[in-house]
Protein backbone atom coordinates (compact mmCIF):
# COMPACT_ATOMS: atom_id res chain seq x y z
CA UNK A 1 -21.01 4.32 -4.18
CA UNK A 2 -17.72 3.64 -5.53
CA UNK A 3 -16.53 6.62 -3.40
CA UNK A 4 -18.07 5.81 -0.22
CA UNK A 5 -17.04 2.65 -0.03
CA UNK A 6 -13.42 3.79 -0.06
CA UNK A 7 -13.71 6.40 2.16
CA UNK A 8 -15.16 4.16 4.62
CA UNK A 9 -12.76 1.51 4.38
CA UNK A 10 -9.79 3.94 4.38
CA UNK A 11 -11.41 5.18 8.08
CA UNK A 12 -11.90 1.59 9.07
CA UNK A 13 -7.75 1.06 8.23
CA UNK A 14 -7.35 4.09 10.41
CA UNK A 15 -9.50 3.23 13.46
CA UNK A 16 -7.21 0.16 13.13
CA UNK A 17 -4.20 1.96 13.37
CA UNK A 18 -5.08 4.22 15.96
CA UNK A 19 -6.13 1.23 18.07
CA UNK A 20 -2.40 -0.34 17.45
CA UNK A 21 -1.17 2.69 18.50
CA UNK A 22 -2.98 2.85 21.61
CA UNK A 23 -2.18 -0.91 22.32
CA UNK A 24 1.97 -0.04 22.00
CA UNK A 25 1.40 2.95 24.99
CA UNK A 26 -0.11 0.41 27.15
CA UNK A 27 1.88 -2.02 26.50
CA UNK A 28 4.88 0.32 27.91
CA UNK A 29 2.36 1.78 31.03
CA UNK A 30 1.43 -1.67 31.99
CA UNK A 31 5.04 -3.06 32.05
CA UNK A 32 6.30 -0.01 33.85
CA UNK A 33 3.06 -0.35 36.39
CA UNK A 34 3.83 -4.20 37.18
CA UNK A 35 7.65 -3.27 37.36
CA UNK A 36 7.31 -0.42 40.23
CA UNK A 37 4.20 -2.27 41.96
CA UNK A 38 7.11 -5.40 42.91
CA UNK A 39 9.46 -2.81 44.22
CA UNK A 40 9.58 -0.88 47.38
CA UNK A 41 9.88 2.62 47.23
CA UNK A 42 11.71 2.87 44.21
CA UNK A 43 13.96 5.84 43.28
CA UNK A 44 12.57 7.95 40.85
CA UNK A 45 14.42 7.99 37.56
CA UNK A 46 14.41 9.29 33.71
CA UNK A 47 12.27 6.74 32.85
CA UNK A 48 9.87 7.13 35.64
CA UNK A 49 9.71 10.81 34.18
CA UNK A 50 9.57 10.34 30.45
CA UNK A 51 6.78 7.47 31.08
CA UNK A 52 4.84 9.53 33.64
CA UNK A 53 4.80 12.75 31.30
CA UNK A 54 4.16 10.88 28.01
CA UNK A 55 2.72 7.68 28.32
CA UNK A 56 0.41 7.19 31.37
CA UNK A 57 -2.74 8.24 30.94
CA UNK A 58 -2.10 8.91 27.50
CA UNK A 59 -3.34 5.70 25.69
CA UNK A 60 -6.18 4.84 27.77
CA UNK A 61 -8.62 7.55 26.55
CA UNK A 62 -7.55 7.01 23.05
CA UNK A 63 -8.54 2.96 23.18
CA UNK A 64 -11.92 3.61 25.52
CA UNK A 65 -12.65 6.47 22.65
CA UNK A 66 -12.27 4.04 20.38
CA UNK A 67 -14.50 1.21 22.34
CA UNK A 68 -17.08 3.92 21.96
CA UNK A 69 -16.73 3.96 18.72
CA UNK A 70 -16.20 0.55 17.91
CA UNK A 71 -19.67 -0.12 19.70
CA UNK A 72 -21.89 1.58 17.14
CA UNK A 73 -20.05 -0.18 14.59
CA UNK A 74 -20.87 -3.57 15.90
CA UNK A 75 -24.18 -2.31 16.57
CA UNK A 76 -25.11 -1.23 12.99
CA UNK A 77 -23.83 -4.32 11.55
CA UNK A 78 -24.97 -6.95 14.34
CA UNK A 79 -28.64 -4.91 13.10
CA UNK A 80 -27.61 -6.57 9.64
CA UNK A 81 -27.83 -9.89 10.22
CA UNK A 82 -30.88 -9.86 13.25
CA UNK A 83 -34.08 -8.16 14.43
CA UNK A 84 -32.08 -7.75 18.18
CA UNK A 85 -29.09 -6.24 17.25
CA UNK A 86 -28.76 -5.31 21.12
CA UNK A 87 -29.35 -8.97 22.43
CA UNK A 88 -26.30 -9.45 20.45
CA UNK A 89 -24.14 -6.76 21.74
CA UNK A 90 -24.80 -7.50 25.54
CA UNK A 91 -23.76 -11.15 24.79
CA UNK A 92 -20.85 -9.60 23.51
CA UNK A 93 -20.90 -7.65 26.14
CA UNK A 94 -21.00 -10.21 28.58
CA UNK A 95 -18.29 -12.58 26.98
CA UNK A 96 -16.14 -9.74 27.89
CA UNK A 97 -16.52 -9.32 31.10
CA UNK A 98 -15.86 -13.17 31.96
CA UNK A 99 -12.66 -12.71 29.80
CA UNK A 100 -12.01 -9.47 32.52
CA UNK A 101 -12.85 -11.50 34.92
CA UNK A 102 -10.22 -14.22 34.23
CA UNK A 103 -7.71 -11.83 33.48
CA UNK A 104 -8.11 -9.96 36.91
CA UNK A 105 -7.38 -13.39 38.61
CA UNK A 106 -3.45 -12.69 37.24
CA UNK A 107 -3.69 -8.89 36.54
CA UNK A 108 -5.80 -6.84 38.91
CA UNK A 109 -6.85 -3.38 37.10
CA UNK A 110 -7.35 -4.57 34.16
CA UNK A 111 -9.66 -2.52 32.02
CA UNK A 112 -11.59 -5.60 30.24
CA UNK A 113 -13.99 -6.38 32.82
CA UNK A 114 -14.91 -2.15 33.53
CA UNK A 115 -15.10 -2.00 29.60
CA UNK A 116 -17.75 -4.80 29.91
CA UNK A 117 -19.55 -3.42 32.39
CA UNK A 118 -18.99 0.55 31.62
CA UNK A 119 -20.74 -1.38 28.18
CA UNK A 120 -23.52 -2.89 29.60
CA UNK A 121 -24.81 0.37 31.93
CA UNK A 122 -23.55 3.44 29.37
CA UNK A 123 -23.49 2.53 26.43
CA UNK A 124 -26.79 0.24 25.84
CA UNK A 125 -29.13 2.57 27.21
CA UNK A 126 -27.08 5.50 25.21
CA UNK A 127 -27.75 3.60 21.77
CA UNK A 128 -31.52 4.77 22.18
CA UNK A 129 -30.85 8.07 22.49
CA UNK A 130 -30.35 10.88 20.15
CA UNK A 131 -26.86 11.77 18.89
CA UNK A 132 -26.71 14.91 20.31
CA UNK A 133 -27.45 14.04 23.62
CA UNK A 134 -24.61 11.24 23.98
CA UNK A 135 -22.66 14.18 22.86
CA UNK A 136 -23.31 16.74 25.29
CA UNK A 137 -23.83 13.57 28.10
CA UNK A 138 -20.24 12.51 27.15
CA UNK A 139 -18.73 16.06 27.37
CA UNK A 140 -20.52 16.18 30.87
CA UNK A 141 -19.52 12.59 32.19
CA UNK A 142 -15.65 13.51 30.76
CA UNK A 143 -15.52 17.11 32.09
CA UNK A 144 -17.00 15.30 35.74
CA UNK A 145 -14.05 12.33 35.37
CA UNK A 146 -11.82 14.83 34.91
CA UNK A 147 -12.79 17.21 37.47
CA UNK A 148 -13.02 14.02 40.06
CA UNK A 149 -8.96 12.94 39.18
CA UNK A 150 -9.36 10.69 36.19
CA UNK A 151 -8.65 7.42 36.02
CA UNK A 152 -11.57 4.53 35.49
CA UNK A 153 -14.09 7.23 36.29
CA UNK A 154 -13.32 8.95 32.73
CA UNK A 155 -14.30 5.66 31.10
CA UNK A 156 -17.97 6.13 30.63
CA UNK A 157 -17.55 9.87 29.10
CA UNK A 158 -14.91 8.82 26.71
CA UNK A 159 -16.90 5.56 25.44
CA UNK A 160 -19.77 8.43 24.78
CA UNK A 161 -17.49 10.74 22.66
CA UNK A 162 -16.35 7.66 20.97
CA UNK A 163 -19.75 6.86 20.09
CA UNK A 164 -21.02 10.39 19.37
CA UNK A 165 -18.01 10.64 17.04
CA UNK A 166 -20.11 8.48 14.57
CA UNK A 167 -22.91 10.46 13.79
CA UNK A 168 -20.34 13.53 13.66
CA UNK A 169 -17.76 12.92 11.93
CA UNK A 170 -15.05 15.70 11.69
CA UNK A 171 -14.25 17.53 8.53
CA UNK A 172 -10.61 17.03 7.55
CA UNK A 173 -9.42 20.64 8.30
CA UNK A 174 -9.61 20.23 11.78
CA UNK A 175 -7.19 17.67 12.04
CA UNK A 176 -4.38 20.11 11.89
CA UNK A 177 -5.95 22.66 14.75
CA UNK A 178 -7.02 20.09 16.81
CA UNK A 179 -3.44 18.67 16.79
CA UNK A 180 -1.79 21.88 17.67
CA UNK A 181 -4.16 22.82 20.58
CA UNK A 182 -3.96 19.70 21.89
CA UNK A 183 0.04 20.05 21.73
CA UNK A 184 -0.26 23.32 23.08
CA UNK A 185 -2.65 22.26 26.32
CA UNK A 186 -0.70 18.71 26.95
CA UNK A 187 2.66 21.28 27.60
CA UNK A 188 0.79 23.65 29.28
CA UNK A 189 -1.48 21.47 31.73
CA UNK A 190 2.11 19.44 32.17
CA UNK A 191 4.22 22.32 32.97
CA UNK A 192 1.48 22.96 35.27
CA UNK A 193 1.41 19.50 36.88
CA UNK A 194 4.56 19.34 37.49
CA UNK A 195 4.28 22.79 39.69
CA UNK A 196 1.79 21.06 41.67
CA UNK A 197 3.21 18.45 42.17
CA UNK A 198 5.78 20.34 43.95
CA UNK A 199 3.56 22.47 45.82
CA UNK A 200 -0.53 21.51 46.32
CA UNK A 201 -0.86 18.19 45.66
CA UNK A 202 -4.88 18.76 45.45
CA UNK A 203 -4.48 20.24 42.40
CA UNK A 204 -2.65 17.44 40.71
CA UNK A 205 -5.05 14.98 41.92
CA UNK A 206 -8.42 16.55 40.92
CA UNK A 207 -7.39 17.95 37.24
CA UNK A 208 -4.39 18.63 35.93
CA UNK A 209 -2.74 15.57 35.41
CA UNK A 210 -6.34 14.07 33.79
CA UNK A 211 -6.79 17.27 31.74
CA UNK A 212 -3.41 16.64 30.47
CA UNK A 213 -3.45 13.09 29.42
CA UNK A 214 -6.55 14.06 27.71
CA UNK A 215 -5.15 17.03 25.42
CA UNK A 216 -1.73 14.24 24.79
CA UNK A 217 -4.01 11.70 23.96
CA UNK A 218 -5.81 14.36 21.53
CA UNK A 219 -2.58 15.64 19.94
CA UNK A 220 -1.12 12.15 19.54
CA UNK A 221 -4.41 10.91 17.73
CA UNK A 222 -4.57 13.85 15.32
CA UNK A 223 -0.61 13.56 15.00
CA UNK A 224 -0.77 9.92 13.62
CA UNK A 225 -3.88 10.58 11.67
CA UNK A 226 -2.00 13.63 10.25
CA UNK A 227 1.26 11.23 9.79
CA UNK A 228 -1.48 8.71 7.51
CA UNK A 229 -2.09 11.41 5.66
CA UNK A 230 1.78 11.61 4.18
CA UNK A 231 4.10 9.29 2.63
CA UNK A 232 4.58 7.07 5.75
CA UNK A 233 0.70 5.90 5.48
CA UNK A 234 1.83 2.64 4.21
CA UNK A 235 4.48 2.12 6.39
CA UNK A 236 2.37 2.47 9.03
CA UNK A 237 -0.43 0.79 8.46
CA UNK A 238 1.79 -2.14 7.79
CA UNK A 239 3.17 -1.87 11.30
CA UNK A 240 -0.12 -0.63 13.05
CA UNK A 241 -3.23 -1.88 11.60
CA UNK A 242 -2.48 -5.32 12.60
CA UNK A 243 -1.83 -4.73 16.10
CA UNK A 244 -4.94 -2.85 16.48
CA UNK A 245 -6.97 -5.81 14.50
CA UNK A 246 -5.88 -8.01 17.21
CA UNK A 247 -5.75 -5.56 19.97
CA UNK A 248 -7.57 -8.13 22.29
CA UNK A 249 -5.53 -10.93 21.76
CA UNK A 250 -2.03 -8.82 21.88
CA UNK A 251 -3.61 -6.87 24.94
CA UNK A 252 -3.53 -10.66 26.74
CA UNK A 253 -0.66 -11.63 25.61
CA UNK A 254 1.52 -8.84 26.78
CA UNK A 255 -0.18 -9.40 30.30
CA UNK A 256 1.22 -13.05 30.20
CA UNK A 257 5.01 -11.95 29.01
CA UNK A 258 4.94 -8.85 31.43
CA UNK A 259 4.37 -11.63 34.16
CA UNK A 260 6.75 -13.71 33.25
CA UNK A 261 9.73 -11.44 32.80
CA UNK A 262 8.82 -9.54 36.24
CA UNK A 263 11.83 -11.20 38.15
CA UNK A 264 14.31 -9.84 35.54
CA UNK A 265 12.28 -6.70 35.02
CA UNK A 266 12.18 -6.11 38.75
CA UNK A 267 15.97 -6.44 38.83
CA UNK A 268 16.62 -3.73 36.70
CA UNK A 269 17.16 -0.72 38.92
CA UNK A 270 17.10 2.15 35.76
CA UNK A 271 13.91 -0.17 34.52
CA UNK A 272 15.03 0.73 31.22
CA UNK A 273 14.76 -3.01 30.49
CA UNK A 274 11.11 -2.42 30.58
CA UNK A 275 10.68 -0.18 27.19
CA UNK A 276 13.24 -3.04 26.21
CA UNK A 277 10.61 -5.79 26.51
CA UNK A 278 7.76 -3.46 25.48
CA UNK A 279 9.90 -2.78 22.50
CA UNK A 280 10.66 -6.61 21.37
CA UNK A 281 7.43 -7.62 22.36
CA UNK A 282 5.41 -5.48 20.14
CA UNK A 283 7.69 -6.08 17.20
CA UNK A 284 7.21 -9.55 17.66
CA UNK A 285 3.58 -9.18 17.99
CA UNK A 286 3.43 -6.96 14.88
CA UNK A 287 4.73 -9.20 12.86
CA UNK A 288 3.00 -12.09 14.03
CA UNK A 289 -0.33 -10.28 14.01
CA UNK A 290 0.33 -9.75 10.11
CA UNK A 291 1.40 -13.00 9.63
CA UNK A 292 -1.65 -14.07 10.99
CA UNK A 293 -4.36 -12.15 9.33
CA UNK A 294 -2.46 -12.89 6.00
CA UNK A 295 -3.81 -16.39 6.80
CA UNK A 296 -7.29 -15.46 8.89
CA UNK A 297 -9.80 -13.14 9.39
CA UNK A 298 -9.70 -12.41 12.80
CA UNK A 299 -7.17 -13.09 15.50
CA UNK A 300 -7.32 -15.72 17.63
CA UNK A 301 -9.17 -14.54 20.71
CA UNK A 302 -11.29 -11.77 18.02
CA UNK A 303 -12.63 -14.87 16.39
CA UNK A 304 -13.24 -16.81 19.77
CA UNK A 305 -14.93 -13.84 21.16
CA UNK A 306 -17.24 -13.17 17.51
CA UNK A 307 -17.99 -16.88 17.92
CA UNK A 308 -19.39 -17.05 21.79
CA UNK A 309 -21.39 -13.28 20.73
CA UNK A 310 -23.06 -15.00 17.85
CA UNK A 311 -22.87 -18.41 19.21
CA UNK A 312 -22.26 -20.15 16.06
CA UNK A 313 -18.71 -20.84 14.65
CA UNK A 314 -17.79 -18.27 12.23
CA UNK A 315 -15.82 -18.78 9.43
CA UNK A 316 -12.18 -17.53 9.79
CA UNK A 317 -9.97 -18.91 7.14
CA UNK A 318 -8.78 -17.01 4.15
CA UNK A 319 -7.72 -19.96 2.07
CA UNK A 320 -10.20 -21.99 0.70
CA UNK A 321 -9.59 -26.08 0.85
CA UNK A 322 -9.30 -27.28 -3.02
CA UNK A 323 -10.94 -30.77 -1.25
């Protein structure tokens, strides 16, 4: 018992990581995004190229996997606590959405509000299903997203891998192969993209390009899970785990500095003041974020969010009053 319980919260650490991880990558694609949607034809430039090739598209399908995912741990421990675990979960749901909806007032394409509703119509119906079937449905709907160009459309399949990924859990030794194909296919798909790109666009738009954020996203998942696995675990973690604990309220916040900074960003002809900002911003909010669940459970919008799902105040403090 002993056993289990570590193992499980050593994965939980790690789902935490990977979901800081993914919030950084955003965090650079969205300030990049908003910097090149205020120009006008912008000159392509290094940084257009290194972002393009190794961060867009890259993130996304590692923090929808992980929404997946996430949602059948909510699920079995919403079914703790009440007889309609799923009543729970669409509130959740739903709380969500109006959060996506307020956000796409100020940032159109934000993912919140498709999360919500990608939630709501996949994933609910999926949770009465057997494993295997989300499995092979989620291969299907992924393979389809891919074949169609990517984007949004690869949501639903990835939240159904993420979820599938519960009831099979990968053995250890595969962390290693899994890393180097992915590696291998990422180059290989890329090399290939960027041929098309030169040549028959149609190619670039229905596969390539998707198939190749998909095998980065892959290799740079089993890459840091291989990384925990060393002497940098701790070091990490430390810098990591707390972003991804309070990937919602960092994911907002970011929106709100991005914003902000977009006539200065916009300025900036090389836009390398844009992995700048990214930079200090997520070192501020890794720090904070520690800070912060040094003192609280959840982050601020994570607790705000728990409360409206179970509509009740839940506790959040760490430090007991001696009152």
């Amino acid at each position: 018992m002993v056993v289990r319980l570590f193992l499980v919260t050593r994965r939980l650490h790690e789902l935490d990581a990977l979901r800081g991880f993914a919030v950084c990558g955003i965090m650079v694609v969205n300030t990049w995004q908003h910097t090149r949607g205020q120009l006008r034809a912008p000159e392509r430039n290094a940084v257009d190229w290194v972002i393009e090739n190794l961060f867009q598209s890259r993130f996304y399908p590692i923090f929808s996997f992980l929404f997946g995912l996430s949602f059948v741990l909510f699920l079995r421990s919403a079914a703790e606590r009440t007889d309609r675990p799923r009543l729970v979960l669409l509130r959740r749901l739903a709380v969500l959405g109006c959060l996506g909806f307020l956000h796409q007032t100020v940032n159109p394409g934000e993912v919140l509000l498709p999360y919500a509703i990608f939630g709501a119509l996949v994933l609910l119906p999926a949770s009465f299903a057997p494993r295997a079937g989300v499995l092979a449905l989620g291969i299907a709907a992924t393979a389809w997203g891919v074949r169609e160009g990517g984007g949004i459309i690869l949501v639903p399949g990835l939240f159904l891998l993420g979820m599938a990924m519960m009831g099979y859990a990968p053995p250890e030794r595969l962390l290693l192969p899994a890393f180097l194909v992915g590696t291998v296919l990422a180059v290989s798909l890329g090399c290939l993209w960027v041929r098309a790109k030169g040549g028959d666009l149609s190619l670039y738009f229905r596969g390539v390009y998707p198939a190749a954020g998909l095998a980065a996203a892959t290799a740079y998942c089993t890459g840091l899970l291989l990384l925990l696995r060393t002497g940098a675990r701790e070091a990490l973690l430390a810098a990591l785990s707390p972003l991804g604990r309070m990937a919602l309220t960092n994911y907002l916040l970011s929106s709100v500095v991005i914003l902000a900074a977009l006539p200065l960003l916009t300025a900036d002809p090389t836009r390398v003041s844009g992995i700048a900002l990214s930079v200090a911003v997520l070192a501020a909010q890794a720090v904070f974020s520690r800070m912060w669940l040094e003192r609280f459970r959840y982050g601020p919008l994570e607790w705000a969010w728990r409360c409206l799902t179970w509509m009740e105040r839940v506790p959040n403090s760490r430090i007991r009053s001696n009152v």
